[in-house]
Protein backbone atom coordinates (compact mmCIF):
# COMPACT_ATOMS: atom_id res chain seq x y z
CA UNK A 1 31.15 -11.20 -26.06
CA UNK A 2 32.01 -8.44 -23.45
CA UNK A 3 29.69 -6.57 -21.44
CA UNK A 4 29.79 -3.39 -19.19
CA UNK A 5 27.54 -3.32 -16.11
CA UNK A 6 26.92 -0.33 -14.26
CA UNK A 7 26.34 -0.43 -10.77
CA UNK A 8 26.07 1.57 -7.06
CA UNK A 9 26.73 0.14 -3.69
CA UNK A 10 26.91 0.87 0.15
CA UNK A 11 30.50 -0.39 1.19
CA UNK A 12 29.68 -0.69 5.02
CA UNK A 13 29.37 -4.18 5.06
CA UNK A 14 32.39 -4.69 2.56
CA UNK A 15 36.09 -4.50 2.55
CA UNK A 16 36.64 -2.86 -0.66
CA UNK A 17 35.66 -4.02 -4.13
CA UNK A 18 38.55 -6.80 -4.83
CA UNK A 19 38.67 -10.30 -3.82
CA UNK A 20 40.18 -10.78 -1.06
CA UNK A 21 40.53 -14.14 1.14
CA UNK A 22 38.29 -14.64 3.51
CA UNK A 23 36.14 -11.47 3.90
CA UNK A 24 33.48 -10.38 1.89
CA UNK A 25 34.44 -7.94 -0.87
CA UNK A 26 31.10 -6.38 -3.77
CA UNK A 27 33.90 -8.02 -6.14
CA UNK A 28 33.18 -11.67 -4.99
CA UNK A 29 29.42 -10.77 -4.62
CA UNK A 30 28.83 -9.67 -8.48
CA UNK A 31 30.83 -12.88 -9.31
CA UNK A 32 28.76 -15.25 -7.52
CA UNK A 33 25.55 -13.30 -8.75
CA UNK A 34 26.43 -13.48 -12.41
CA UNK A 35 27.86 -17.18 -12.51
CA UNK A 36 24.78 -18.43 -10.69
CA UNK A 37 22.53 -16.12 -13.49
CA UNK A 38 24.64 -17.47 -16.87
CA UNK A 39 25.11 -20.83 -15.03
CA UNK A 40 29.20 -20.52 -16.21
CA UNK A 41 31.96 -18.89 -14.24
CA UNK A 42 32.07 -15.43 -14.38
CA UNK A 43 35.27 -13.16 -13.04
CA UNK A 44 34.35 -9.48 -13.38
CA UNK A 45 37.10 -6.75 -13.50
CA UNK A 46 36.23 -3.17 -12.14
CA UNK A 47 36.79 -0.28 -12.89
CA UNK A 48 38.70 0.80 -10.11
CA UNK A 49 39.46 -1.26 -6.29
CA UNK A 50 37.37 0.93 -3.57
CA UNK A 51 38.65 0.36 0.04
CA UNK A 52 37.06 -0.98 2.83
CA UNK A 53 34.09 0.91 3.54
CA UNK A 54 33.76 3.09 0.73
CA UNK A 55 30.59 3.77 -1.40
CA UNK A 56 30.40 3.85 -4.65
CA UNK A 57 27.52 5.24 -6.55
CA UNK A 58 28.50 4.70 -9.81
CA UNK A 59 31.01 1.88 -10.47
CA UNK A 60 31.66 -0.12 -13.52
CA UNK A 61 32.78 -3.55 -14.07
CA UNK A 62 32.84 -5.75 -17.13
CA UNK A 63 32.80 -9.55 -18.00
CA UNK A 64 33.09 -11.93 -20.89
CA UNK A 65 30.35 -14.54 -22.29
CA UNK A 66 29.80 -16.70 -25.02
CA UNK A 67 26.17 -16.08 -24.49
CA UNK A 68 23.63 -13.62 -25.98
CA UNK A 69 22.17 -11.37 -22.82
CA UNK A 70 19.67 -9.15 -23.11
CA UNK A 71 18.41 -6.11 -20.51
CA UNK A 72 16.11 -8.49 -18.16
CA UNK A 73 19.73 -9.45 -16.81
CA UNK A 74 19.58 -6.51 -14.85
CA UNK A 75 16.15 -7.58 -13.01
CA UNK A 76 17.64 -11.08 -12.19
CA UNK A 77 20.54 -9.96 -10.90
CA UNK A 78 18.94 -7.34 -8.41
CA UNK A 79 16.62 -10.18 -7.17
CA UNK A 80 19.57 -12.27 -6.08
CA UNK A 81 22.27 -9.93 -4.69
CA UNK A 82 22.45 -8.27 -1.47
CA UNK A 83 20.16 -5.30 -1.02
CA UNK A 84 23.47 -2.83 -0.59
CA UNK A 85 24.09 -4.29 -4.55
CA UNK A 86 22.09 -2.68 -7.25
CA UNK A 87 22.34 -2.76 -11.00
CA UNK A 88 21.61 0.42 -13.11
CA UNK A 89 22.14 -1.07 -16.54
CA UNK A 90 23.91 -3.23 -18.57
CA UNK A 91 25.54 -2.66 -21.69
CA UNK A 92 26.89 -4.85 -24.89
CA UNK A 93 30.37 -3.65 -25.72
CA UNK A 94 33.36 -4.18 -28.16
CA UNK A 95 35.43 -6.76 -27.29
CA UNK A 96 38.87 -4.73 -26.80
CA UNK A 97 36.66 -2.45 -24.38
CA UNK A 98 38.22 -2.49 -20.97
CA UNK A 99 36.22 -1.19 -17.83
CA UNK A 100 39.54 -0.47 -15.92
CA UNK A 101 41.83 1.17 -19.09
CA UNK A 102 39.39 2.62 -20.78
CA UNK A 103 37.82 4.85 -18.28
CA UNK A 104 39.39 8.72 -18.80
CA UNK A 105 38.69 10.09 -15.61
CA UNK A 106 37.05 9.31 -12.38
CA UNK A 107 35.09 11.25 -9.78
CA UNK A 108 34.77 11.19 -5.88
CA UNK A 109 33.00 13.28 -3.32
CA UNK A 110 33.67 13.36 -0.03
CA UNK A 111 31.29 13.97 2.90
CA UNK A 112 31.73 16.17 6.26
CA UNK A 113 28.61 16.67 9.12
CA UNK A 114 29.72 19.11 11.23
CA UNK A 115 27.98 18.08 14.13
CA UNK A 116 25.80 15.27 15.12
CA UNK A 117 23.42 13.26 12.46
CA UNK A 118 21.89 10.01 13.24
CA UNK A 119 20.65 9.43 10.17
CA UNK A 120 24.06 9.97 7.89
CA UNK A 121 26.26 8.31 10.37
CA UNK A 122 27.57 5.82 7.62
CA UNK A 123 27.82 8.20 4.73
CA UNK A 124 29.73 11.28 6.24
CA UNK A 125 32.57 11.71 8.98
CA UNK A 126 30.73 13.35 11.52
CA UNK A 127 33.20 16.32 13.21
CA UNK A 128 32.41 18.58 16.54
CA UNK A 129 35.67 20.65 16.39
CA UNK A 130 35.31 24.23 15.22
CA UNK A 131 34.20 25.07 11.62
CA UNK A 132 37.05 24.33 9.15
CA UNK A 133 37.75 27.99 6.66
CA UNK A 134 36.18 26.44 3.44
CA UNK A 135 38.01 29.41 1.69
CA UNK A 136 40.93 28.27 2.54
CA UNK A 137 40.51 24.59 1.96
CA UNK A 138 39.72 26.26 -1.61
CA UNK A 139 42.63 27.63 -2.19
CA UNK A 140 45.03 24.92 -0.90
CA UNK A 141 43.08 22.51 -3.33
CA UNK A 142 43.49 24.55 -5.92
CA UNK A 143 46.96 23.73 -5.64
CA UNK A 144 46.39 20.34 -6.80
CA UNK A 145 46.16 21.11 -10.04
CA UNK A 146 49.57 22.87 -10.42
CA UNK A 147 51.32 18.90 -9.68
CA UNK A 148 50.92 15.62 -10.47
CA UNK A 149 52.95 13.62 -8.22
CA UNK A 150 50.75 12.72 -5.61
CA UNK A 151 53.38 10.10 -3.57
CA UNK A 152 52.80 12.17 -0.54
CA UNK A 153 48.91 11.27 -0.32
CA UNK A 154 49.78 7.64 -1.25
CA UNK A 155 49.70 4.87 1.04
CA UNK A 156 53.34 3.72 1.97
CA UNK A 157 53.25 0.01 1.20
CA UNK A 158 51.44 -0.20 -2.23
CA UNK A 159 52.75 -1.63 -5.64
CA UNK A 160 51.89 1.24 -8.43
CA UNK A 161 54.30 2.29 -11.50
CA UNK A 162 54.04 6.01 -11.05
CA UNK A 163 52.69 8.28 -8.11
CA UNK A 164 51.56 10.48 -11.03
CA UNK A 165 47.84 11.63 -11.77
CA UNK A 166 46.36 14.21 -12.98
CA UNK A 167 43.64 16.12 -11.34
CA UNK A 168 41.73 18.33 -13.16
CA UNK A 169 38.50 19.52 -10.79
CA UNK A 170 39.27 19.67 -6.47
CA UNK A 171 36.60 22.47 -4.61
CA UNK A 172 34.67 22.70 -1.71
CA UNK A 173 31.21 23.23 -1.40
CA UNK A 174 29.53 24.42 1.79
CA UNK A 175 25.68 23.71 2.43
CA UNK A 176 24.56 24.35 6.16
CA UNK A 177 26.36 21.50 8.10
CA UNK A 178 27.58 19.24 4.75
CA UNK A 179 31.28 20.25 3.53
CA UNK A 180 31.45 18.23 0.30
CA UNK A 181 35.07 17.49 -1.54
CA UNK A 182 34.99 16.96 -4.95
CA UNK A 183 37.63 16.21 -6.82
CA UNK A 184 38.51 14.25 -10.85
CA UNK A 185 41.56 12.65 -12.06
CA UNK A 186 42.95 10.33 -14.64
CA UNK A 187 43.50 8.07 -11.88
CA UNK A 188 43.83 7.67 -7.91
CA UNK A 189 46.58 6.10 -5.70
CA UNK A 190 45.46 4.01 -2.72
CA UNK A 191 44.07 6.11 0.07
CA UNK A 192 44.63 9.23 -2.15
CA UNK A 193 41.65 10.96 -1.83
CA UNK A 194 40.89 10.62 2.06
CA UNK A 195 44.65 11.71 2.75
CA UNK A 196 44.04 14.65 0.79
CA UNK A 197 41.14 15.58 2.63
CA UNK A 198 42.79 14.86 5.94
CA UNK A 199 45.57 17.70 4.93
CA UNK A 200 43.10 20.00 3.54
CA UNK A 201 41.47 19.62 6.77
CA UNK A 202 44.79 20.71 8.36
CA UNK A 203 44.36 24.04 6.69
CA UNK A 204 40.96 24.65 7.03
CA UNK A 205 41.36 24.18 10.87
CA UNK A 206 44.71 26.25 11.16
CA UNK A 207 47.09 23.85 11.80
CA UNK A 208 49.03 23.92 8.71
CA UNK A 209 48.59 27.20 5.97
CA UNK A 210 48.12 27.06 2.27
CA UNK A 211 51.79 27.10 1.49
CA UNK A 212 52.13 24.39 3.97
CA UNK A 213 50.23 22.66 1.76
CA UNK A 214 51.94 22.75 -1.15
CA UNK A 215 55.09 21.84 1.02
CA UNK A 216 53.77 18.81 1.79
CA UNK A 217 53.20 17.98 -2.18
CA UNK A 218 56.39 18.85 -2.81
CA UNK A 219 57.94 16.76 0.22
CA UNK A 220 56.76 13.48 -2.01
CA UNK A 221 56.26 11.99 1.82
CA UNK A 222 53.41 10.49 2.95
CA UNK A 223 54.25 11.23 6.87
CA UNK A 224 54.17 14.85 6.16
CA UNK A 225 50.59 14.72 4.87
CA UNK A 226 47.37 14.55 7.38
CA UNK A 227 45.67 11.80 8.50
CA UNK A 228 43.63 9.62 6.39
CA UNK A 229 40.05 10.38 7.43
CA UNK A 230 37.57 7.67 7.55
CA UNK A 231 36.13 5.58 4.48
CA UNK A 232 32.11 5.77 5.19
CA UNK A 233 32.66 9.37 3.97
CA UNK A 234 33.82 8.43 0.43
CA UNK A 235 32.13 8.15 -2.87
CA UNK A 236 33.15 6.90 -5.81
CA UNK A 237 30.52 8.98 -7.68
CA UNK A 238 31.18 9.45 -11.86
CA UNK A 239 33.76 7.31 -14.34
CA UNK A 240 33.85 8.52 -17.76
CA UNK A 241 34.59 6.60 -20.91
């Protein structure tokens, strides 16, 4: 029987969601949670492979069993993994259901403190330059939705079939000192989203303009694009089946 578990975590103490040989990944951590629970070994697949340092607050992952679970799996498994872990719910699914294929778009926000905050120092990339032009950021991310090869936000050395995705939702939103990116897609290539914000940085800050942007798009080149800002800003925050 397969079954869909929903869950939110801080990344800080993380490198990403997948395994990975010796460091400690939320991947290995929901395995060693569930097989200890069922008392069988479990190997969940996710729904998507969050870096190092990313948050997630919704993420899905799913797992096979030959046993009959009902919803107090949820309470056992929150009294056993790490407190940055938590289980929302837990659902039974068809057996051809898959977490990673199935899923028809995912969302991300990304968060900016323009200034000094003690208090949100891992969940935002704290910035004391001048005050990026939102407006234009706008209108340079509105330009994602015209393409859908994405190979120039795409890290360099990574093994994918197609640079293509489709985004169908990037904006700004201002509030006081928080800049929040939002953006949906089909799908994400590695480091897509924080090299997008990097560049759209660019042009809020006047380094590059908005047709500068969509030169770099076009270029398909990943050393034409901005930096890649930092990961305790990122949230992996809606996946839709």
């Amino acid at each position: 029987m397969r079954y869909f578990i929903e869950l939110s975590y801080n990344g800080k103490n993380y490198h990403g969601w997948q395994i990975q040989p010796d460091v400690i990944s939320v991947q290995e951590k929901l395995n060693n949670a569930i097989s200890t629970i069922l008392q069988q070994d479990i190997q969940v697949v996710g729904a998507g492979r969050t870096d190092t340092g990313v948050h997630a607050s919704q993420m899905f992952a799913h797992f096979d069993s030959d046993k009959k679970l009902e919803k107090q799996i949820i309470f056992k498994l929150n009294s056993i993994l790490p407190n940055d872990i938590f289980i929302q719910d837990f659902y039974r699914v068809d057996d051809e259901k898959h977490v990673r294929f199935d899923a028809l778009s995912r969302s991300y926000e990304y968060k900016i403190w323009l200034g000094r905050n003690p208090f949100l120092l891992d969940f935002s990339w704290q910035i004391h330059s001048q005050k990026p032009d939102v407006l234009l950021m706008n209108k340079a991310a509105k330009l994602l939705l015209e393409y859908t090869d994405f190979q120039c936000f795409s890290k360099v050395k990574t093994d994918v079939y197609t640079y293509n995705c489709d985004v169908t939702e990037a904006f700004w939103k201002a509030n006081n000192n928080e800049l929040t990116f939002y953006i949906t897609a089909n799908r994400f290539l590695r480091n897509m989203v924080r090299a997008i914000v990097g560049t759209l940085l660019d042009v809020g800050l006047g380094k590059i303009s908005v047709e500068d942007f969509r030169k770099v798009i076009e270029s398909k080149n990943r050393s034409n694009a901005g930096l890649s800002v930092p990961a305790k800003g990122l949230f992996l925050t809606n996946i839709k089946y």
